[in-house]
Structures are given as structure tokens and as C-alpha cells.
Protein backbone atom coordinates (compact mmCIF):
# COMPACT_ATOMS: atom_id res chain seq x y z
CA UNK A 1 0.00 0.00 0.00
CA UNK A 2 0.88 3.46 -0.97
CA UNK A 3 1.64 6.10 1.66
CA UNK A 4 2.05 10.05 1.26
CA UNK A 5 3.53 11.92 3.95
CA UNK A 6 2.88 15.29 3.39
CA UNK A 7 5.26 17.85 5.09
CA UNK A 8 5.91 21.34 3.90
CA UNK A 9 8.74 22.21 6.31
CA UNK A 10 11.75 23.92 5.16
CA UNK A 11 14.73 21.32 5.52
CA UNK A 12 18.02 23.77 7.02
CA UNK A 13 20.20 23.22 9.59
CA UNK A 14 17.80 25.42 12.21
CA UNK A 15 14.96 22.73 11.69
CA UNK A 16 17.51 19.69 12.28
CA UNK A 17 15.50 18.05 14.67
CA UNK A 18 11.93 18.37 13.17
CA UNK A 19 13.22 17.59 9.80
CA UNK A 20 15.45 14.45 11.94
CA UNK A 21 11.55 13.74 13.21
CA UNK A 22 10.17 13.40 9.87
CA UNK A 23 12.58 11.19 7.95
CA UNK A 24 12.56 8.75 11.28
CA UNK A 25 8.46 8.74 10.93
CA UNK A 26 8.85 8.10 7.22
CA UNK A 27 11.53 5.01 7.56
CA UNK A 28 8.66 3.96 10.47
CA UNK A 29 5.77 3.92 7.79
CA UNK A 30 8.03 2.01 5.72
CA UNK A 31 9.16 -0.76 8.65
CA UNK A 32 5.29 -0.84 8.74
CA UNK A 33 4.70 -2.30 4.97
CA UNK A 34 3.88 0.84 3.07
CA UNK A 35 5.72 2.63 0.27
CA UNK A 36 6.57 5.80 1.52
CA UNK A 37 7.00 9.18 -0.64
CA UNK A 38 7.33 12.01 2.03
CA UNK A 39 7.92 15.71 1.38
CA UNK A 40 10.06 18.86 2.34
CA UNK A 41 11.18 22.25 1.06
CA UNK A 42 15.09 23.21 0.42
CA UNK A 43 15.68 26.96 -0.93
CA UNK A 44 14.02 27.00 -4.56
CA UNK A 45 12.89 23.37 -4.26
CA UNK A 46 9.94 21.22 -3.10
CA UNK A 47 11.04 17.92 -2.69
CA UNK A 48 9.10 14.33 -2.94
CA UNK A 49 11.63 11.43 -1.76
CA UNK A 50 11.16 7.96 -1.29
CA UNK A 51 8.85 5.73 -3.40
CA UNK A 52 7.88 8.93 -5.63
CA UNK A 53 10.88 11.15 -6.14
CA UNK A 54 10.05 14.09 -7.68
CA UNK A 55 11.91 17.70 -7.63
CA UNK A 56 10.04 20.69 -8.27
CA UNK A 57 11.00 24.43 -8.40
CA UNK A 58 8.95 26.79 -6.35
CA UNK A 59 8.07 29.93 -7.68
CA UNK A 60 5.89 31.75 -5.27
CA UNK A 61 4.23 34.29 -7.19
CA UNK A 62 0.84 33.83 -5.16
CA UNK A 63 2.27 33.14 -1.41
CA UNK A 64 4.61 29.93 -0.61
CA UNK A 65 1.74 27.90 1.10
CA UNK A 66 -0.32 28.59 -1.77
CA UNK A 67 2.12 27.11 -4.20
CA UNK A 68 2.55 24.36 -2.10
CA UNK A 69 -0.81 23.47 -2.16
CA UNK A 70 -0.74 23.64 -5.69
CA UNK A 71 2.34 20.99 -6.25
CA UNK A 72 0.46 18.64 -3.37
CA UNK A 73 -2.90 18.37 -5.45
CA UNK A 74 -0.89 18.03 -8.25
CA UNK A 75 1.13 15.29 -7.22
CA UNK A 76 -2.41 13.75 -5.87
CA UNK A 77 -3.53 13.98 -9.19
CA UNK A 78 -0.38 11.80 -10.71
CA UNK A 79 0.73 9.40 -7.97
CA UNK A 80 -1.90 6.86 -6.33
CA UNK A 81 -2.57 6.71 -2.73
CA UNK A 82 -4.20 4.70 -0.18
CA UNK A 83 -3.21 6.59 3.02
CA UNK A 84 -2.46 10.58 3.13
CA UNK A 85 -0.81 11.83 6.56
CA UNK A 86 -0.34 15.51 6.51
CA UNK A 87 1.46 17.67 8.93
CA UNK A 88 0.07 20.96 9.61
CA UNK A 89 0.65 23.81 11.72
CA UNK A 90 -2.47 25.78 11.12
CA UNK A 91 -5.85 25.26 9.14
CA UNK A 92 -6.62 27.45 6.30
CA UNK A 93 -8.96 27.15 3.42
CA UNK A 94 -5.89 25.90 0.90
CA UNK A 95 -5.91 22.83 3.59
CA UNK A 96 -9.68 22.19 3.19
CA UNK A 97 -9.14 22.72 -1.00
CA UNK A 98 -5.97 19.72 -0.87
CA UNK A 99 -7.81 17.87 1.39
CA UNK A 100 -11.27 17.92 -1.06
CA UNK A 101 -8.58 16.65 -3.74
CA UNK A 102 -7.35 13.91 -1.98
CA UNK A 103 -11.13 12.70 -1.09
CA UNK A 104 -12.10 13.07 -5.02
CA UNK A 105 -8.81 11.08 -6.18
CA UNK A 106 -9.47 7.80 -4.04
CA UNK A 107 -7.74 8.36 -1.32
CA UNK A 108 -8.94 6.18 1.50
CA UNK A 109 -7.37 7.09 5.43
CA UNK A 110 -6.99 10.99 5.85
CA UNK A 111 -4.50 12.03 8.77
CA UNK A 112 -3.63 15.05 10.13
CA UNK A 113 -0.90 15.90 12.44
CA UNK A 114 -0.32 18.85 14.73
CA UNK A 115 2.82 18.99 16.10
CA UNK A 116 2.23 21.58 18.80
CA UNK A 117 -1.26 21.86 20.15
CA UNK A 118 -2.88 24.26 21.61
CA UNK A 119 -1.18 26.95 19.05
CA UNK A 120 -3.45 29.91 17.94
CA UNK A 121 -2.67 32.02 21.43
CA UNK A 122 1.28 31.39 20.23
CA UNK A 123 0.78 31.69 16.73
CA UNK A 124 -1.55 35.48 17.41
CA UNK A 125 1.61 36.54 19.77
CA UNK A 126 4.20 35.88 17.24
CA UNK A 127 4.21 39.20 15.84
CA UNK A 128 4.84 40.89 19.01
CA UNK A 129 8.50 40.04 18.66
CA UNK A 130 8.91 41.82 15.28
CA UNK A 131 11.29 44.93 16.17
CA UNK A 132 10.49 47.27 13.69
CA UNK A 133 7.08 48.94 14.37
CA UNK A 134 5.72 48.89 11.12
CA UNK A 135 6.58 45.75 9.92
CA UNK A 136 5.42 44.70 13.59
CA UNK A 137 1.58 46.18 13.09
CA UNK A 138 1.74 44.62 9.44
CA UNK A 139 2.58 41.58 11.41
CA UNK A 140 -0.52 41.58 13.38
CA UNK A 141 -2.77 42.13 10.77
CA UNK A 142 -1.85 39.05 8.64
CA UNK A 143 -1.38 37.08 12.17
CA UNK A 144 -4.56 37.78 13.35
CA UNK A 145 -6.29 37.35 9.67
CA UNK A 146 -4.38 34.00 9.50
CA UNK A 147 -6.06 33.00 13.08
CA UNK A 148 -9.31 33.47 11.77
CA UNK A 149 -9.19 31.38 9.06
CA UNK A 150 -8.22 28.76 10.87
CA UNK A 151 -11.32 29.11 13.14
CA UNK A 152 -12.89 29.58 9.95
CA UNK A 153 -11.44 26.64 7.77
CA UNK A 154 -11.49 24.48 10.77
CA UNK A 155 -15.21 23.48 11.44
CA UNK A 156 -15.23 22.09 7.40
CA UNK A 157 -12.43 19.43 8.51
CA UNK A 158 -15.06 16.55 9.95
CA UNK A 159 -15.85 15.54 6.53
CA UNK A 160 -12.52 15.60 5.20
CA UNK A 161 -10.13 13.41 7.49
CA UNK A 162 -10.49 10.66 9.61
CA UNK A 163 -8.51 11.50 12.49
CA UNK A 164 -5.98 14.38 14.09
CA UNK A 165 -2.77 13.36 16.22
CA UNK A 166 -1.99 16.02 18.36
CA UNK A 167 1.21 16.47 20.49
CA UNK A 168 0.88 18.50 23.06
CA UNK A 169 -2.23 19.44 25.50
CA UNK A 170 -4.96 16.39 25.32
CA UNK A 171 -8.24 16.68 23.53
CA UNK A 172 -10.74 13.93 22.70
CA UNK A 173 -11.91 16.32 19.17
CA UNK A 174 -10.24 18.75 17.00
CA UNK A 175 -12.40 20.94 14.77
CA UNK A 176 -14.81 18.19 15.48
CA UNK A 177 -12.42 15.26 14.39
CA UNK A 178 -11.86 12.79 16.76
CA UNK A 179 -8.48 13.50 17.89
CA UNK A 180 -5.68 11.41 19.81
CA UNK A 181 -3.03 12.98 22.01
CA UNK A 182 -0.09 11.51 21.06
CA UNK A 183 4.04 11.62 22.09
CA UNK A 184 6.79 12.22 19.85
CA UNK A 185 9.48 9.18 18.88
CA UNK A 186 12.59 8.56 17.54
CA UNK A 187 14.60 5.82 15.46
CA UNK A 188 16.31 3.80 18.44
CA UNK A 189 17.95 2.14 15.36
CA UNK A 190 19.83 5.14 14.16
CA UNK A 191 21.58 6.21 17.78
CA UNK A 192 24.35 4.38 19.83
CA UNK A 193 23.89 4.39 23.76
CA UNK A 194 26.76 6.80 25.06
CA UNK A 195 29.68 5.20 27.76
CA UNK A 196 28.97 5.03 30.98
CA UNK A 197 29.56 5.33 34.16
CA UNK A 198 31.85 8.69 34.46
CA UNK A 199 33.68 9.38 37.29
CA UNK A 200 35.15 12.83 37.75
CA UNK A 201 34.17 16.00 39.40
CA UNK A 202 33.06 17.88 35.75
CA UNK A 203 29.77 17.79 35.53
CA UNK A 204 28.92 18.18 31.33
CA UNK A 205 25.48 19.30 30.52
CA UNK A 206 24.45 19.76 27.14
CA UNK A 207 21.38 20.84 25.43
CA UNK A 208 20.60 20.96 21.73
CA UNK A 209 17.81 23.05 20.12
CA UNK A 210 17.34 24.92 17.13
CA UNK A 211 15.30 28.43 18.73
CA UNK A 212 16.24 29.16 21.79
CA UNK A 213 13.74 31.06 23.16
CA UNK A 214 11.53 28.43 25.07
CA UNK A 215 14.25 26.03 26.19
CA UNK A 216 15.16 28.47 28.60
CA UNK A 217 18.53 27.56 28.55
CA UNK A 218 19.51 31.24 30.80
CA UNK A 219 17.90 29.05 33.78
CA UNK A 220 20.61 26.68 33.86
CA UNK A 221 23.35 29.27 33.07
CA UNK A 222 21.69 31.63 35.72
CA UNK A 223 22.17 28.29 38.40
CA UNK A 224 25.95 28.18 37.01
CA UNK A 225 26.50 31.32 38.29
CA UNK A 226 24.39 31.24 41.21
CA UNK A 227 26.79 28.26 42.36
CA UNK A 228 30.04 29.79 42.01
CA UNK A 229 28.96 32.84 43.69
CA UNK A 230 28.29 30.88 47.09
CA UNK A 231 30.84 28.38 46.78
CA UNK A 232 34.23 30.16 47.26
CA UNK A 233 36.16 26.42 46.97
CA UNK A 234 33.21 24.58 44.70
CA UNK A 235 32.94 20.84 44.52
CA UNK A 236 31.99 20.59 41.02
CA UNK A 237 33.59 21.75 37.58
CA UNK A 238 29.98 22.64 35.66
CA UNK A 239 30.29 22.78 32.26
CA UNK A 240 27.60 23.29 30.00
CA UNK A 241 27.48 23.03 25.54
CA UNK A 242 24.57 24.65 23.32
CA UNK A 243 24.45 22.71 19.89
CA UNK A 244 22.52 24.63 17.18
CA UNK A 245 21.35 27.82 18.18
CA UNK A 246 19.36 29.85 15.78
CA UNK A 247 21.61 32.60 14.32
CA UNK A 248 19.27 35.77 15.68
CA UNK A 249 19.00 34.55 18.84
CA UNK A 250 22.92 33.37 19.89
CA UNK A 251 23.89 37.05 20.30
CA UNK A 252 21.73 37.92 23.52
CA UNK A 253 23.07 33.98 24.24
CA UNK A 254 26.62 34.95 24.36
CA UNK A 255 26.44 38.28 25.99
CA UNK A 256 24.16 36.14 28.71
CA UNK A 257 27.41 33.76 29.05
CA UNK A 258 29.33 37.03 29.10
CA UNK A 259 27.58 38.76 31.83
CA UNK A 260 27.34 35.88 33.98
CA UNK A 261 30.68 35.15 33.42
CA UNK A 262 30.49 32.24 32.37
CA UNK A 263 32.76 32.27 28.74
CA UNK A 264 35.04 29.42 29.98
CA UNK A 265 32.76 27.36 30.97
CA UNK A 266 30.11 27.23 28.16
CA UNK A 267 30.87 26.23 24.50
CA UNK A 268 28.56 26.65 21.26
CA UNK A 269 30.19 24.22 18.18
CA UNK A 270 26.81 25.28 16.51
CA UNK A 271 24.61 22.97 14.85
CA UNK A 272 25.91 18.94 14.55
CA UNK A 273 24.08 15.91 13.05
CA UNK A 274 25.79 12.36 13.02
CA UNK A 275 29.13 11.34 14.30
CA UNK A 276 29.35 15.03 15.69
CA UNK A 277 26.45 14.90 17.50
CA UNK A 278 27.24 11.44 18.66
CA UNK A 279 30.47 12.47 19.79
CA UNK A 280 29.21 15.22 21.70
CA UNK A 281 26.27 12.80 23.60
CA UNK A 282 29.29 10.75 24.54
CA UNK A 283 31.39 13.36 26.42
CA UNK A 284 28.21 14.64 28.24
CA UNK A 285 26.98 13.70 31.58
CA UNK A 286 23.72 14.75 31.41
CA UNK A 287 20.96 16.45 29.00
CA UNK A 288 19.15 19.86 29.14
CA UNK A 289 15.23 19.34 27.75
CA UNK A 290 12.44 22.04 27.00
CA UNK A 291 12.91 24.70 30.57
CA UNK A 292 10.39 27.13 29.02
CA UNK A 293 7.13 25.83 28.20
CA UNK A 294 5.67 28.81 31.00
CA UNK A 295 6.99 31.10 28.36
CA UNK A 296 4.53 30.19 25.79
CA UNK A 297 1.64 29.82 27.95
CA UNK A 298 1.60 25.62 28.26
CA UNK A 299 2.78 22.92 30.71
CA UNK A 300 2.78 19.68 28.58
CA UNK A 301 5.64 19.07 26.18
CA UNK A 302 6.51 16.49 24.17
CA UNK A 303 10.11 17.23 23.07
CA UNK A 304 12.07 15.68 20.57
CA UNK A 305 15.21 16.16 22.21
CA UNK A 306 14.35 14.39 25.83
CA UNK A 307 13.41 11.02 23.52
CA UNK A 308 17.03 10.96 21.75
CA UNK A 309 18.57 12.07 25.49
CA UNK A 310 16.71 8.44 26.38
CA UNK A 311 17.57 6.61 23.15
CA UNK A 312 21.49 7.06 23.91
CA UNK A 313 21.15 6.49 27.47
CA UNK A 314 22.12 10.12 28.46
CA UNK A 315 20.17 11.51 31.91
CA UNK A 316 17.90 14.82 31.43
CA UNK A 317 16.60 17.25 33.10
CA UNK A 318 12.90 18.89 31.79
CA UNK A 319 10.20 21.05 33.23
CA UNK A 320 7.05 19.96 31.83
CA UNK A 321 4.08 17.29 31.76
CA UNK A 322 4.95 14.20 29.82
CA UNK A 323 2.42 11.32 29.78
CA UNK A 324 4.96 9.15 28.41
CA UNK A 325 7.40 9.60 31.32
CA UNK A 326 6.84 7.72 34.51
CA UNK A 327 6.79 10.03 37.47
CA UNK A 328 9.30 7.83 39.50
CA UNK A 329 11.97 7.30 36.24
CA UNK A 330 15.47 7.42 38.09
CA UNK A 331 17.32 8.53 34.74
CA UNK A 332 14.95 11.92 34.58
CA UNK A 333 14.79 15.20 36.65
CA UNK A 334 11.83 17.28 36.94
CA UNK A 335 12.05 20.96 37.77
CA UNK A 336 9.54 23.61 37.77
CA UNK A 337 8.15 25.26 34.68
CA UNK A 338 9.04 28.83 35.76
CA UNK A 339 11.96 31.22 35.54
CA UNK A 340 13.96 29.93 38.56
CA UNK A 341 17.49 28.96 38.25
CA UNK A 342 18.48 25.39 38.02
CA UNK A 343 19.88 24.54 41.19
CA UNK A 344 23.09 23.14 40.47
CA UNK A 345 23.36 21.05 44.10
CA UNK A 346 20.01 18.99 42.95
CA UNK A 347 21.71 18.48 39.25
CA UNK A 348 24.59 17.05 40.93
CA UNK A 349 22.89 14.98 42.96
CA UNK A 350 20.97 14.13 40.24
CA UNK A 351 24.14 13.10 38.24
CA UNK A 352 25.99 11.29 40.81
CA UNK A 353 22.84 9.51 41.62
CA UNK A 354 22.61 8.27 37.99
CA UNK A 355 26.69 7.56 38.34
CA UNK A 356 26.38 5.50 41.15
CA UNK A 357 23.80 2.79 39.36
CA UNK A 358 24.82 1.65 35.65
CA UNK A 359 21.50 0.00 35.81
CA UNK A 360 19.79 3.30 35.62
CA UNK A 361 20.87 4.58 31.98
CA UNK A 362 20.51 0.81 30.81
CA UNK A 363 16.51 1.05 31.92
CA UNK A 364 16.20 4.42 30.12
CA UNK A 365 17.44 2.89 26.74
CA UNK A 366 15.18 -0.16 27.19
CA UNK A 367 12.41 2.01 28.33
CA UNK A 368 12.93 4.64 24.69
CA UNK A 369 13.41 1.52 22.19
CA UNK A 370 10.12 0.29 24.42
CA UNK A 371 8.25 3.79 24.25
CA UNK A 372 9.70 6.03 21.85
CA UNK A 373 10.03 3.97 18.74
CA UNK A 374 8.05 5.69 15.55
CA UNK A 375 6.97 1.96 14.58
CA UNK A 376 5.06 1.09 17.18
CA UNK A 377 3.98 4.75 17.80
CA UNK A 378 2.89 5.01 14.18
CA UNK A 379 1.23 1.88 14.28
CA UNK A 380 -1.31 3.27 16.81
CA UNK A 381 -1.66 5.97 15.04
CA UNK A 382 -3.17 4.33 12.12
CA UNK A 383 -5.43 1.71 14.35
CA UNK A 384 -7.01 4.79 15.53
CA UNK A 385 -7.67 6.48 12.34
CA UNK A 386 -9.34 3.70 11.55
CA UNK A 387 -6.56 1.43 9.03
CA UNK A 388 -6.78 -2.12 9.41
CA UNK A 389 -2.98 -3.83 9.25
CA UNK A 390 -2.72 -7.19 7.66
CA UNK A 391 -1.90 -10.14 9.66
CA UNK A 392 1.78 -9.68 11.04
CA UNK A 393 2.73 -12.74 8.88
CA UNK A 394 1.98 -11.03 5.95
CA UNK A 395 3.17 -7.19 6.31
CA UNK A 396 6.54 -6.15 4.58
């Protein structure tokens, strides 16, 4: 059976890990039996890979969404599907119009995905942090005229798709479409479980994020300093590394380091995928998650970053609600969703805790090749859409 997976995100470096998300989802749908084509955007192309490989150039003389539209229905139009999965971040009527072409063509299992739910109260506030004041209030006008569309456009989903995953804040309906709350995976394939134990006084945190705005990464450099400043002779050598780091927003970043003074203790290699990446999970001691959900108004999470933490075995720290994560997990650290500093004393306990049991990081790999695989995530998915699998004897 034929699967599209329809994505219009921009694939750059700032977007690693959401464009990391979709390629492990699409090599899921494939473990599953289907033949996968799956979509993204790269500068003046719009990209089909997979089972339907197709380049096209984009030239947005009409808006980019609207184009993109466009080159979905066509490709609707000349490639055969049984099962459309579509991730959105808003509704609009160009949604409702691909959607309509996608019913008339044959296709059978309508999905939609929205990867951070509940979003219009973020989405209306985005404009506020446009600096000039004119592009700022013409900001607003197409923010706020793209918010109504959506509660426009929205209601006309029910007859159009069978089912919504959300991620983020639970919800039985969306727009009237039975929805299910769902938690974000990884490929446990493609990542190696980092060494452990480690032994010395240096404490390595790292955290890895493309925008930097909600991970609230000053609340762990604000507990750095906090420690040195009452600890004349301190115990521990904190070190902390930012990979990625979204090119507007490193600036106020460094002159945070700066200020605190921090500069010899904090690195920022920028953005790393691979053996990099690996190599840097390997030398760390423990993982920084999402600290800023309070900033955008919401307490659940379900972050990316905390599943491949898990999948190599690496200890994190987060501040949000999780349904995935058990409450008593030994190998993760709650704090609270607000602006306090990290306490560095807890983190160390935290770490030498973790140090002290091998057993512990061993658990948190089973428990993310267990939990946070895309197959079986995707799998249930599907089920609840309404797709009937085959007999596991004869799926691909």
C-alpha cells in the first residue's frame, strides 16, 4: 500500500530536529509495509523522496503555502494513494481545498498531524516580537487574519479526514475530528547508547535546540553562576554546551554567558548531526530538555530532544508534563516550569545519583526503544484512524 507523507517544512540546519523527526516517521511507515513518498522544502525546491521522487522548483508568485498546495494536489492527481498523513501547523482554506482533492482522487485514510497543540494564542503573539514597528503592526494584521481562518477553515475538517494526532495538550476532538493525544518518537535504530559510568568531578550538561527562546537555557546558566557565587572552593567543575542555536537569537546567548561570566565554561560548536552529534552525547553527563514551556503559555511538552537524550542512554533534566514519562523514572529530573534557576546542588545529585547505578541509563534505553520507537507509535496511530494492518505474517 501506498503512503504520502505530506510535510511542507523547510529542511536547514535550524529545523535539524523536526526535519530528523520526519525522515525517522517516514523510515517507520516504511518498517510498517507501506511505500513511503514524504515531502520537504530546500531553498528553490519542493522535494518528494522515497517511493515517488520528484523535484520541483517553487516559484511563489501567489504566497509559498499557496504554491505548495498547488504541487500537493498536483502530485495527488499523478501518484496513487491509499493513506495521506499531513502535517500541519495551522488550518486554512488551501488545507480544506488539498484535502477535497485527496477525497475526489481515491484516497482512502486521511491524517492530520499537529505537532504543537494548543497553538493559535502562540501563533496570534508571534508578531509581538517583530522589532520594527511597522513591519510589527503589518505583522498583526496578517497574524490575526491568518487565526481566523483557521477558526474559519477548521469546522469544514469533519468531513474531510479521519482522524488528528496532536502532540501537546490532550483533547478527545479537533475541529470536530476525533483527535488522539499523542508523544513524539525517535529511530532507536539510528543512535548508539553513550559510555557510561563517568567518574570525575566535571559535571557536562548539554542541550541541543534549534530556537532558543523556550528552552530556557539562561535558567541553567543563571544556576551556574548562582553556584560559584556561594561556593568560594566549589565541589563541582559545571560545564555546560549549546548545539545549534538559531543565528538571531545566539547574540543575547553569548552576551548572557558574558555577563554571567560564564565564557570558559560554556561552549557553542553550533549545529551537529551524526558522528558530531554522537560524539558530543558521549562526552556529556547529562541532557538539558524544553525549561520554558511557562513562556509560551503551556505545561505539557513532548520534546524531541528528551526522547534521543533516552535513546542514547544520556540523563535529562525537563520542566514539563509528559504522559509518556513515569513520574518515579530514576534517569529523569523534573524541575519547575518557571523562571527559577536550576539549582546546580540537585543536578549534581541528580548526576551522581545516575553515576552511582549503571543499571539506571541501561533502563532508560530499554524504556525509549520500548516507548519512543516511531513503529510502534505510528502503528497506533493508524489503528485509531481507523486502518486495518494485515496479519503480522503477511506485512513487509
Amino acid at each position: 500500500m501506498k503512503l504520502l507523507y505530506l510535510t511542507f517544512q523547510e529542511d536547514d540546519v535550524l529545523y535539524a530536529g523536526v526535519v530528523k523527526k520526519i525522515k525517522g516517521q517516514a523510515a517507520a511507515f516504511s518498517k510498517l509495509g507501506f511505500s513511503v513518498t514524504y515531502s520537504l522544502w530546500q531553498k528553490n525546491n519542493f522535494r518528494f523522496y522515497g517511493h515517488a521522487e520528484k523535484t520541483i522548483p517553487i516559484s511563489a508568485e501567489h504566497g509559498l503555502m499557496a504554491r505548495f498546495y498547488e504541487i500537493a494536489a498536483e502530485h495527488l492527481l499523478q501518484n496513487p494513494y491509499h493513506i495521506l498523513y499531513v502535517r500541519l501547523d495551522r488550518i486554512d482554506f488551501g488545507v480544506l481545498k488539498l484535502l477535497r482533492t485527496a477525497r475526489a482522487v481515491g484516497v482512502q485514510k486521511i491524517i492530520l498531524e499537529i505537532p504543537n497543540y494548543p497553538y493559535l494564542d502562540t501563533y496570534r503573539n508571534s508578531y509581538r516580537f517583530v522589532e520594527n514597528k511597522i513591519q510589527r503592526a503589518v505583522s498583526a494584521v496578517k497574524v490575526n487574519l491568518g487565526a481566523l481562518q483557521d477558526q474559519l477553515a477548521g469546522p469544514q475538517l469533519k468531513s474531510l479526514c479521519d482522524a488528528v494526532i496532536l502532540f501537546g495538550d490532550s483533547a478527545e476532538t479537533f475541529y470536530g475530528v476525533k483527535a488522539m493525544n499523542a508523544t513524539n518518537g525517535i529511530d532507536c535504530d539510528a543512535l548508539s547508547a553513550v559510555p557510561w559510568p563517568k567518574s570525575d568531578r566535571t559535571i557536562r550538561m548539554i542541550g541541543v535546540a534549534g530556537t532558543l527562546w523556550w528552552q530556557a537555557y539562561d535558567r541553567v546558566l543563571q544556576g551556574m553562576h548562582n553556584y560559584y557565587a556561594q561556593n568560594a572552593q566549589p565541589v563541582f567543575d559545571f560545564r555546560f554546551t549549546l548545539v545549534g542555536g538559531d543565528a538571531k537569537e545566539m547574540p543575547e546567548f553569548h552576551q548572557t554567558v558574558k555577563t554571567l561570566g560564564l565564557s570558559d565554561r560554556v561552549e557553542t560548536p553550533g549545529f551537529q548531526t551524526g558522528k558530531a552529534l554522537q560524539a558530543s552525547y558521549d562526552r556529556a553527563d547529562v541532557g538539558i530538555s524544553t525549561l520554558g514551556c511557562y513562556r509560551r503559555g503551556i505545561t505539557r511538552c513532548s520534546s524531541l530532544k528528551a526522547r534521543e537524550y533516552a535513546a542514547v542512554g544520556l540523563p535529562f533534566l525537563y520542566a514539563y508534563d509528559d504522559d509518556s514519562l513515569p513520574g518515579d523514572a530514576a534517569w529523569a529530573l523534573r524541575v519547575p516550569n518557571d523562571n527559577t534557576p536550576v539549582s546546580m546542588e540537585q543536578l549534581a545529585r541528580f548526576v551522581q545519583a545516575c553515576r552511582d547505578d549503571p543499571r539506571t541509563v541501561i533502563e532508560e534505553r530499554n524504556f525509549a526503544e520500548e516507548t519512543y520507537d516511531w513503529v510502534a507509535i505510528l502503528h497506533r496511530f493508524l489503528e485509531f484512524s481507523g486502518f486495518e494492518f494485515p496479519p503480522l505474517s503477511s506485512q513487509v
